[in-house]
Protein backbone atom coordinates (compact mmCIF):
# COMPACT_ATOMS: atom_id res chain seq x y z
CA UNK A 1 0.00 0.00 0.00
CA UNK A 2 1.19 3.53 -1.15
CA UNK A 3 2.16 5.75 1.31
CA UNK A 4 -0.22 8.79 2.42
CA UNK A 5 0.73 11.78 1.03
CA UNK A 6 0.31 13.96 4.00
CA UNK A 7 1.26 12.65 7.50
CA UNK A 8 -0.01 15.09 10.65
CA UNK A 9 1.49 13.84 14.07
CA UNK A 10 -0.16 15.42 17.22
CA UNK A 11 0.31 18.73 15.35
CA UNK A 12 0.19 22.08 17.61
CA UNK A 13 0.53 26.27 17.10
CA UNK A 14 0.99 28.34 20.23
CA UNK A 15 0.68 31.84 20.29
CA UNK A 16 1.32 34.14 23.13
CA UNK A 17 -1.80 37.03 23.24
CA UNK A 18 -0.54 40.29 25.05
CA UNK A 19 -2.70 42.13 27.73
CA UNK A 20 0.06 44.41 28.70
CA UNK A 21 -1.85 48.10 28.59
CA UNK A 22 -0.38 50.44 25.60
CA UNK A 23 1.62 52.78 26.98
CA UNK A 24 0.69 56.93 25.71
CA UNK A 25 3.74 58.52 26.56
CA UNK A 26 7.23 58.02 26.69
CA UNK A 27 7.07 58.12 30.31
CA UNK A 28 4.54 55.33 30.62
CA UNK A 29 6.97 53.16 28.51
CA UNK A 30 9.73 53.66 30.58
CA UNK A 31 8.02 53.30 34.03
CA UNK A 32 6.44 50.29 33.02
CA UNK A 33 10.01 48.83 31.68
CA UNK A 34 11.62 49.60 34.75
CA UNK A 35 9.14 47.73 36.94
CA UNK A 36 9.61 44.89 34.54
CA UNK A 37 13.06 44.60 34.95
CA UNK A 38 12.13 43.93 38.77
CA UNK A 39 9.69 41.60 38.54
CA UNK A 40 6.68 44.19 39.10
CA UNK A 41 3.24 43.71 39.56
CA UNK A 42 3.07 45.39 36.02
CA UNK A 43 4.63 43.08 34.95
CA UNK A 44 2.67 39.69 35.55
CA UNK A 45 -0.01 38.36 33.38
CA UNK A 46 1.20 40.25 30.21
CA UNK A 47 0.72 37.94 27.83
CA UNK A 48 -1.49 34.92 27.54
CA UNK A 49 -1.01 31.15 26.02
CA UNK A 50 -3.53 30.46 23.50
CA UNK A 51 -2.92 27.41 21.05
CA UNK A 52 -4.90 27.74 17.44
CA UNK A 53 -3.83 24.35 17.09
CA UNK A 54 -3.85 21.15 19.42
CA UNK A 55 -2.70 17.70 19.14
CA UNK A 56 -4.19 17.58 15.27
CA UNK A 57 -2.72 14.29 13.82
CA UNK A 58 -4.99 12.65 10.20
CA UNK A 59 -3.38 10.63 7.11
CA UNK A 60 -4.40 12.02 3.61
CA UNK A 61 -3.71 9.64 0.78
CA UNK A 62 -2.95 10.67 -2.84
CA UNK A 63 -5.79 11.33 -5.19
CA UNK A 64 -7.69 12.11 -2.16
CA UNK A 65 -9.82 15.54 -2.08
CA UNK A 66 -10.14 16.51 1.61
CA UNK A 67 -12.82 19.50 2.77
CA UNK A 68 -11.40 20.74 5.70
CA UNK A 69 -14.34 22.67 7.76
CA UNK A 70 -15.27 24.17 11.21
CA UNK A 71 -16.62 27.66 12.44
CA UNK A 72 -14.35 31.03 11.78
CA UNK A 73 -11.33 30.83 14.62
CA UNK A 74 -11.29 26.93 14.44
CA UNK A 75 -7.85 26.28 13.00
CA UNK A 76 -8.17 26.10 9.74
CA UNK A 77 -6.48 28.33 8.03
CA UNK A 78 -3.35 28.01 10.78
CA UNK A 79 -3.47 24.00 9.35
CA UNK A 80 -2.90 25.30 5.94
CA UNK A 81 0.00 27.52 6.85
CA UNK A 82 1.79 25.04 8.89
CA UNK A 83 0.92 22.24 5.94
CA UNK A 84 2.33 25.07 3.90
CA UNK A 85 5.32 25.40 5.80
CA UNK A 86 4.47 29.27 5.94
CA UNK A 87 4.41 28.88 9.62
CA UNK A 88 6.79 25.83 11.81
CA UNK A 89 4.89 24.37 14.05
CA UNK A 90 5.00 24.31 18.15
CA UNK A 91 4.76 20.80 18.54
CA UNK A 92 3.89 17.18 16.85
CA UNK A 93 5.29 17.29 12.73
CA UNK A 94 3.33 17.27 9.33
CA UNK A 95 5.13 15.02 6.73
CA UNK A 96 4.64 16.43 3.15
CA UNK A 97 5.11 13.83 0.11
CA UNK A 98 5.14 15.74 -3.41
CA UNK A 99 4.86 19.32 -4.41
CA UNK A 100 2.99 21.50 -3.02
CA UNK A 101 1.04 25.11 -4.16
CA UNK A 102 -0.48 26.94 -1.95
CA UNK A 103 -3.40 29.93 -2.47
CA UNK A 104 -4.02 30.67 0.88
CA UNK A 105 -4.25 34.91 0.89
CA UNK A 106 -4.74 37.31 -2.07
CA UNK A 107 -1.83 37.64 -3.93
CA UNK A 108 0.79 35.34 -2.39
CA UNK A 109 3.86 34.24 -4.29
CA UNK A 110 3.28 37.74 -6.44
CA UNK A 111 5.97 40.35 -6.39
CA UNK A 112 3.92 44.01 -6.51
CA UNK A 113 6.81 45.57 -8.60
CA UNK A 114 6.15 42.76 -11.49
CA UNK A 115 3.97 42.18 -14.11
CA UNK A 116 1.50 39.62 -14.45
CA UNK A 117 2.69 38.36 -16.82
CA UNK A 118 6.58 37.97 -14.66
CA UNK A 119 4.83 36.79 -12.13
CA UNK A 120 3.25 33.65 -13.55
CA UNK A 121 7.15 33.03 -14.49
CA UNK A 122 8.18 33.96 -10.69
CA UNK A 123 5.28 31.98 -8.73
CA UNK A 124 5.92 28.95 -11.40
CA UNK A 125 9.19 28.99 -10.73
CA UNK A 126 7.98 29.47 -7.04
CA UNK A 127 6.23 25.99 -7.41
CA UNK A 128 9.52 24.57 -8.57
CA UNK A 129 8.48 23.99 -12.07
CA UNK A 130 10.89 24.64 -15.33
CA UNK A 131 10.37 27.92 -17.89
CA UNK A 132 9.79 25.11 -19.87
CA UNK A 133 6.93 23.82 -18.26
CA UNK A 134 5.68 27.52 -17.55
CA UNK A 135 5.77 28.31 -21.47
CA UNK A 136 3.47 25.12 -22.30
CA UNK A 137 0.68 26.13 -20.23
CA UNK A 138 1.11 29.77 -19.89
CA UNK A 139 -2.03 30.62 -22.76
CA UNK A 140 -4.11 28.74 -20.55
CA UNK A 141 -3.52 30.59 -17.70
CA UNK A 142 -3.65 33.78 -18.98
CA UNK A 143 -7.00 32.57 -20.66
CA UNK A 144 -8.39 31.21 -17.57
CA UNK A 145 -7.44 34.25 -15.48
CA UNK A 146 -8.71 36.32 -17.83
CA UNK A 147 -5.90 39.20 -17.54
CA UNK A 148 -4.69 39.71 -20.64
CA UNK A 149 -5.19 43.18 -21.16
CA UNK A 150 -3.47 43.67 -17.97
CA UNK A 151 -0.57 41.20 -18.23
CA UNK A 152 2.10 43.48 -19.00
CA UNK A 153 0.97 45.52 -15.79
CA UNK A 154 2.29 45.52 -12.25
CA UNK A 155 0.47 43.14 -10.26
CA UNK A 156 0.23 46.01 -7.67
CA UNK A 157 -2.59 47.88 -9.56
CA UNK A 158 -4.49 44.73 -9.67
CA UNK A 159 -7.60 44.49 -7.81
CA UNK A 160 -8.26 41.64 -5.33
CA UNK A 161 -10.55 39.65 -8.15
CA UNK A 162 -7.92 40.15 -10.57
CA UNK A 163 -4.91 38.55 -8.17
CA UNK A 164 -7.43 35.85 -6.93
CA UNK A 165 -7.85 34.74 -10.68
CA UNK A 166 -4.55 35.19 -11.43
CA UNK A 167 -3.39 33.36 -8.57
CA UNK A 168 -5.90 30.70 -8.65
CA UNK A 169 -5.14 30.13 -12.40
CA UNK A 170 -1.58 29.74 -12.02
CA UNK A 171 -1.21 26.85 -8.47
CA UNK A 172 -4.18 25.38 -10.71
CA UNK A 173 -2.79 25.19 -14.53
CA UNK A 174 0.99 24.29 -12.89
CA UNK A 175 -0.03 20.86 -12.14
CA UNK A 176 1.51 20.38 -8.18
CA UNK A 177 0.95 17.11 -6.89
CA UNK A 178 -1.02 18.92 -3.51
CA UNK A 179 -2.75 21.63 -3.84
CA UNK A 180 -4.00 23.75 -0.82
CA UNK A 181 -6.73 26.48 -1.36
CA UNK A 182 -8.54 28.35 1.55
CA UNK A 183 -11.32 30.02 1.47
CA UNK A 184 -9.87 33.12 -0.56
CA UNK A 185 -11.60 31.92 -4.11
CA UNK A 186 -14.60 33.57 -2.44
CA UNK A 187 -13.05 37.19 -3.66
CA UNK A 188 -14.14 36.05 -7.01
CA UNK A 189 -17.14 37.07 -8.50
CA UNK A 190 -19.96 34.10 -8.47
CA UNK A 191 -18.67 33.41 -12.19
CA UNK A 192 -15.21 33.17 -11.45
CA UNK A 193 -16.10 30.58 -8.53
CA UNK A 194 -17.95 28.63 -10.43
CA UNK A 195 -14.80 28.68 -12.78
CA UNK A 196 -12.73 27.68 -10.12
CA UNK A 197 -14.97 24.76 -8.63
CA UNK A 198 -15.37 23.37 -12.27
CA UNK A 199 -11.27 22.88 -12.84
CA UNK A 200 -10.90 21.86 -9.27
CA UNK A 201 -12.83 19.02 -10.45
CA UNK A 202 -11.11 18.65 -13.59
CA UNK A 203 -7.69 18.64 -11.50
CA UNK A 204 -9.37 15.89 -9.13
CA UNK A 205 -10.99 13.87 -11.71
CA UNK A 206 -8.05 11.44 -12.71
CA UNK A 207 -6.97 11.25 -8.99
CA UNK A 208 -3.41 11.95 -9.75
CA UNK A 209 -3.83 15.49 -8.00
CA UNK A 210 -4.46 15.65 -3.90
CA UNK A 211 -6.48 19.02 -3.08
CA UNK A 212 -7.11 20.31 0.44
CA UNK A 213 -10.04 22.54 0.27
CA UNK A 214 -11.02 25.30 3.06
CA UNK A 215 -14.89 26.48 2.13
CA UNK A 216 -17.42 27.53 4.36
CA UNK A 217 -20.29 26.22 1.45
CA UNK A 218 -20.96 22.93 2.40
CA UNK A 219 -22.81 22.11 -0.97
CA UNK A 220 -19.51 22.56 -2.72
CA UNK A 221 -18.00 20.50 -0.13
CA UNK A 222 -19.72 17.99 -0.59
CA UNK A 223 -19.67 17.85 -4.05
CA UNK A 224 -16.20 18.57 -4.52
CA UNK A 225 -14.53 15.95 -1.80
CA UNK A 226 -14.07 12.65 -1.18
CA UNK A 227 -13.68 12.97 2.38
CA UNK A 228 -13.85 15.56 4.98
CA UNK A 229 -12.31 16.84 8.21
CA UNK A 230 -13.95 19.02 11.13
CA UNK A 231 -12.17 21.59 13.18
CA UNK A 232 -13.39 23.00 16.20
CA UNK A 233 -11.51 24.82 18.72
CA UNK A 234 -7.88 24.23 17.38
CA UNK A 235 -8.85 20.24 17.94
CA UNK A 236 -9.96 17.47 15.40
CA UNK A 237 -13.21 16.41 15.94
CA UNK A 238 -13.67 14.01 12.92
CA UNK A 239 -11.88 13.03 9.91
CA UNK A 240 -14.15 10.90 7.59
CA UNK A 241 -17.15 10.40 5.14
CA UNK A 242 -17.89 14.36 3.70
CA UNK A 243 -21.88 13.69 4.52
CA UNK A 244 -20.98 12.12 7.82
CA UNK A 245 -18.09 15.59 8.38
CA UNK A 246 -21.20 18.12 7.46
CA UNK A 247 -23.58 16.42 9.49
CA UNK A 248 -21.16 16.84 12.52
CA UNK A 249 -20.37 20.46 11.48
CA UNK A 250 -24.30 21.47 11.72
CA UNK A 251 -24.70 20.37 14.93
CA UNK A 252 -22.22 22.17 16.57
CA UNK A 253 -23.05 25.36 15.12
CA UNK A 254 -24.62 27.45 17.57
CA UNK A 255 -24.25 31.17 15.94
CA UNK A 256 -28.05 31.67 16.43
CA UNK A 257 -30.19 31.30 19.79
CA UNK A 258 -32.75 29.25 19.52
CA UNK A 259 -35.17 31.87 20.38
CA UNK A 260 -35.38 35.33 19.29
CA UNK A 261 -37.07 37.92 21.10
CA UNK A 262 -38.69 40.17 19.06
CA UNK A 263 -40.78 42.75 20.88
CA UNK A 264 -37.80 45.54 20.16
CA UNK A 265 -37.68 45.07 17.03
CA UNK A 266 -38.61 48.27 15.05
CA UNK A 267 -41.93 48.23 13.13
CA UNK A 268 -42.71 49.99 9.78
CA UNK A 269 -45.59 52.60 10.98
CA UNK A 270 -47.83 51.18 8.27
CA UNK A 271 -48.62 48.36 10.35
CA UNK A 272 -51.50 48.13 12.39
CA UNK A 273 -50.14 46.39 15.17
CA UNK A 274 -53.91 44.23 15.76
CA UNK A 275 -51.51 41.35 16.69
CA UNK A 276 -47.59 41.15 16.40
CA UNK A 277 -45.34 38.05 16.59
CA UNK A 278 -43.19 38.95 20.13
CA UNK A 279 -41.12 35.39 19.90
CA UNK A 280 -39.62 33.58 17.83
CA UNK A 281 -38.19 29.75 18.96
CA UNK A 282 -36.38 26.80 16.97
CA UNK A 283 -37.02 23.27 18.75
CA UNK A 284 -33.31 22.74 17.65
CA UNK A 285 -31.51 24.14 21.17
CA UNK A 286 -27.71 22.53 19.23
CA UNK A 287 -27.97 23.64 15.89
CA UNK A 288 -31.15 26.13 15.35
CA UNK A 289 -32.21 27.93 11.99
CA UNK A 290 -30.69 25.01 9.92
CA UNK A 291 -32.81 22.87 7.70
CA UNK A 292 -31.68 20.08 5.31
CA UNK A 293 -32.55 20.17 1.66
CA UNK A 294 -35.61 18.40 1.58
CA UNK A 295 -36.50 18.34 5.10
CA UNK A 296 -38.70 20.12 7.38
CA UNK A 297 -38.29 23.71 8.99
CA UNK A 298 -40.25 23.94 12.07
CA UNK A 299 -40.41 26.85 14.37
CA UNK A 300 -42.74 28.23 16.51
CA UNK A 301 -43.93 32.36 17.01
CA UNK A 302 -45.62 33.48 20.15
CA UNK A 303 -47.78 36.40 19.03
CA UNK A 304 -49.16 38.84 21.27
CA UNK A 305 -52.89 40.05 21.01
CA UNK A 306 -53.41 43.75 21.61
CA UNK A 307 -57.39 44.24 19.83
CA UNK A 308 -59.48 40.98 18.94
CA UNK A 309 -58.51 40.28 15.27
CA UNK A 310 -60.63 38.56 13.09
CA UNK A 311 -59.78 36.71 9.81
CA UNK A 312 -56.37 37.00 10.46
CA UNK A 313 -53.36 35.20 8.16
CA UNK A 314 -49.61 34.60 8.63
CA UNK A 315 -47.56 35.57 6.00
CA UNK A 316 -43.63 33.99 5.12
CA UNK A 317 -41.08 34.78 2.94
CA UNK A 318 -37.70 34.10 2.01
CA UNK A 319 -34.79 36.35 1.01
CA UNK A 320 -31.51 35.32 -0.76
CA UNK A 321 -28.40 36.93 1.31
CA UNK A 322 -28.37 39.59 -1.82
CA UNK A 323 -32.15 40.51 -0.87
CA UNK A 324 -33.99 38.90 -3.43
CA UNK A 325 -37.61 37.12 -2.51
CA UNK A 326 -37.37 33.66 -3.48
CA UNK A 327 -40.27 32.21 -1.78
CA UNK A 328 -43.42 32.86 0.19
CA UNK A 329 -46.12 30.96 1.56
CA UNK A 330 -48.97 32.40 3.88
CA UNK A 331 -51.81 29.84 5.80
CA UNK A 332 -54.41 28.86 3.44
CA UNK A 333 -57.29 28.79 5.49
CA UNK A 334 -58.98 31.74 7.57
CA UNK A 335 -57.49 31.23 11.18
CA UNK A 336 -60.67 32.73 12.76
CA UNK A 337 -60.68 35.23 15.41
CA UNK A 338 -57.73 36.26 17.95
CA UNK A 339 -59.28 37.40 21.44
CA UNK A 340 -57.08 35.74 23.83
CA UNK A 341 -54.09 37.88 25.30
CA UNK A 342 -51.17 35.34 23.62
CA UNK A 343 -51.16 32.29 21.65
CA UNK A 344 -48.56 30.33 20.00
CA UNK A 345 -48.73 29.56 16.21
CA UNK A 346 -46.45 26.51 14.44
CA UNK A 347 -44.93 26.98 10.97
CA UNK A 348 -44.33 24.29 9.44
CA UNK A 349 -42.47 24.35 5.89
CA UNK A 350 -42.16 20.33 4.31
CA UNK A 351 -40.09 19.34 1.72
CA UNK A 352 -37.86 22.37 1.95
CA UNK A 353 -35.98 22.43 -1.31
CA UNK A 354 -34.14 25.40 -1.37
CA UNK A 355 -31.08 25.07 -2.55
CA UNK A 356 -28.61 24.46 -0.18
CA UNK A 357 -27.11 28.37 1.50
CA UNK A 358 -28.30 30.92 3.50
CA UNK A 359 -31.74 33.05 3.28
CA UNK A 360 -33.83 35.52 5.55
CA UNK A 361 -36.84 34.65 6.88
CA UNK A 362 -39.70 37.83 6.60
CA UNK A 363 -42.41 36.88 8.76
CA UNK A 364 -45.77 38.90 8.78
CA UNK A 365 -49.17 38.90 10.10
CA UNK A 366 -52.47 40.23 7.78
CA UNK A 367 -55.75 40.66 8.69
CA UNK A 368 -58.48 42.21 6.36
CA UNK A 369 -56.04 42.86 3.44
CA UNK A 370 -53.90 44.94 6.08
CA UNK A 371 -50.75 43.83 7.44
CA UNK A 372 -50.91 44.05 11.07
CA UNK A 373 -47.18 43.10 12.01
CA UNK A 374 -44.36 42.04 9.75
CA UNK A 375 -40.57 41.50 10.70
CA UNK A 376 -38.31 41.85 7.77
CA UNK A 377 -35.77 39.50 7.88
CA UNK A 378 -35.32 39.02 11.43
CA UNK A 379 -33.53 35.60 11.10
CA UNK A 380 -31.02 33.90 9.18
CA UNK A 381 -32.05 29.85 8.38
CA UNK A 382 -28.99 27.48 6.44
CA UNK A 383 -30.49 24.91 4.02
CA UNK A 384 -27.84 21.75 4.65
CA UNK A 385 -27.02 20.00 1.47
CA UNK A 386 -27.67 16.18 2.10
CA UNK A 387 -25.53 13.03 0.54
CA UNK A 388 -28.54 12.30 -1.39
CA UNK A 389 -29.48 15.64 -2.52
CA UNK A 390 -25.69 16.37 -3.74
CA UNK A 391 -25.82 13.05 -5.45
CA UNK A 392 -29.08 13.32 -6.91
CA UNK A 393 -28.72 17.37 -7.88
CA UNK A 394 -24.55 17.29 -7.95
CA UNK A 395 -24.66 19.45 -11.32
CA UNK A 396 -28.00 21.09 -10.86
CA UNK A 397 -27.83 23.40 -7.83
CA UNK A 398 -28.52 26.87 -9.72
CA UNK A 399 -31.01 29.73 -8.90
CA UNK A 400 -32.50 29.14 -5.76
CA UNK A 401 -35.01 26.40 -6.09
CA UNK A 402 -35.05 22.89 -6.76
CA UNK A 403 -38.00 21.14 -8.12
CA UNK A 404 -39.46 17.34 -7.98
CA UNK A 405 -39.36 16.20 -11.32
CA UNK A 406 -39.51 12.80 -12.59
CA UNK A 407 -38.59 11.13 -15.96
CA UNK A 408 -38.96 8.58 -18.15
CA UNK A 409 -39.15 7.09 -21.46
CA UNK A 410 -42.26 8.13 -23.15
């Protein structure tokens, strides 16, 4: 048996966090150095141990595409440096079999004072390839970063999309044997990422190639990777299946409270205010506000009953992060009249097939043809992708909706 490619050993970062008060003046600097130098009350407790990384050790064999995910702060961009060898580490070792290219930041490897065009030369060369080997595929990666009206320009007056592509299209197009990319290609315009998710799985496709992916979108996780690996709190917390690594990752998400008061919220003053919804709660107390494709979102709203109401409605919508309305719903059926002080209304939503991201949820209340309470997106909800939903939809996740469909031979 080959092998692995990548070997981690009870891999750890320390950092040491100062808490030492700035000093203003020149005077402050010197008092404070002074009682330093004997052991001063000043002194103690100026700095703090914090480790990004702990006792990390996994196996990643060649061909293998490996998501690596966990919430902002977990560790993993600090694994990609030390992979990198950007960064040594404090203890345990990471053994690196093969070439490796790195895109972890926005313009790394890129000399300002260059062109582009110099520095696809310099960051190939970077990558330890030949010129020779740079000249065969340099059209394609001026075609794929689509530069070339600014190839003979320094890299400096670039804008971030225009290093990202650049950068992307060269670690890509130079044909490492690892490849490392963090979470940078999401600079690029929705186009461009597309691009980039497309010739990652070209690169993957023949299994010759080993890619460690850092994404936050857990559909192209899941579509892109073979396996997965879950960071939380500088420590691995699983390293296997990518359906089994995104189920883990949603239930330790907790960026939400379950419930969501909402009696300060600001009203527009067209609203009547008959009834308004004053609470907002998610059964889900682990990982609230998440839904997976094709499942069920269930909440509950406590509304609050200032007049008797009669014929009354609830009204939902949903908003894409850019603020487009992608759905709505509101209850079918009259829900008769509202006379008791509070009450407690479930929304149910089946078969959710949105596709798999993040939306707003605008609830509202109408009574009459008038809207007597609405808040406009007052939560955020994350549609999971599933392993059956990326298998079954793995090239047809586009625009916001997915529908049943069914087909066969007439």
């Amino acid at each position: 048996m080959p092998a692995p490619v990548i070997t981690v050993e009870n891999l750890g970062k320390r950092y040491y966090l100062s808490h030492q008060k700035r000093s203003d003046t020149l005077r402050d600097t010197l008092a404070q150095q002074f009682r330093g130098l004997f052991g001063g009350a000043a002194a103690a407790g100026a700095t703090e141990e914090f480790w990004a990384l702990r006792d990390v050790s996994f196996q990643i064999n060649q061909g293998d595409v490996v998501g690596i995910i966990g919430r902002n702060g977990a560790g993993k961009s600090t694994l990609l440096k030390l992979l990198s060898r950007i960064t040594d580490p404090t203890t345990g070792r990471a053994v690196i079999r093969g070439r490796v290219a790195s895109l972890l930041e926005v313009g790394t490897g890129f000399h300002p004072e260059l062109s582009g065009r110099e520095n696809i030369f310099l960051n190939g060369a970077i990558l330890g390839m030949s010129r020779t080997e740079i000249a065969r595929k340099f059209d394609e990666i001026v075609a794929f970063a689509e530069v070339e009206r600014f190839l003979d320009t320094q890299v400096k007056h670039y804008s971030s999309g225009m290093y990202v592509r650049l950068a992307f299209a060269v670690a890509a197009h130079l044909e490492p044997e690892i490849l490392i990319v963090d979470e940078v290609l999401a600079v690029g315009d929705a186009a461009f990422q597309a691009k980039c998710l497309g010739k990652i799985g070209e690169v993957t496709r023949d299994r010759s190639r080993t890619v460690l992916i850092v994404s936050h979108n857990m559909d192209s996780i899941l579509r892109l990777c073979s396996s997965a690996i879950v960071l939380g709190q500088g420590r691995l917390e699983f390293h296997g299946s990518t359906s089994l690594a995104v189920a883990r990752y949603a239930q330790v998400r907790t960026e939400q409270p379950y419930e969501i008061d909402c009696e300060s919220t600001v009203r527009p003053a067209w609203t009547r205010g008959g009834i308004v919804v004053s609470r907002l709660t998610h059964p889900d107390v682990v990982a609230p506000w998440t839904v997976p494709f094709g499942g069920t979102l269930d909440f509950t709203c406590d509304l609050a009953v200032r007049r008797p109401t009669a014929d009354w409605q609830v009204y939902l919508a949903f908003f894409s992060t850019s603020g487009v309305e992608v759905a709505a719903t509101q209850s079918l059926s009259i829900m008769g009249t509202a006379a008791a002080a509070r009450c407690r209304l479930r929304c149910q939503c089946e078969d959710f097939r949105l596709t798999p991201g993040n939306y707003r949820i605008t609830l509202g209340v109408r009574s009459g043809g008038h809207m007597e309470d609405i808040l406009t997106e007052i939560v955020q909800i994350e549609v999971l992708p599933t392993a059956d939903s990326a298998a079954q939809h793995a090239d047809a996740f586009r625009g916001f909706y997915v529908p049943k469909a069914s087909y066969r031979l007439a």
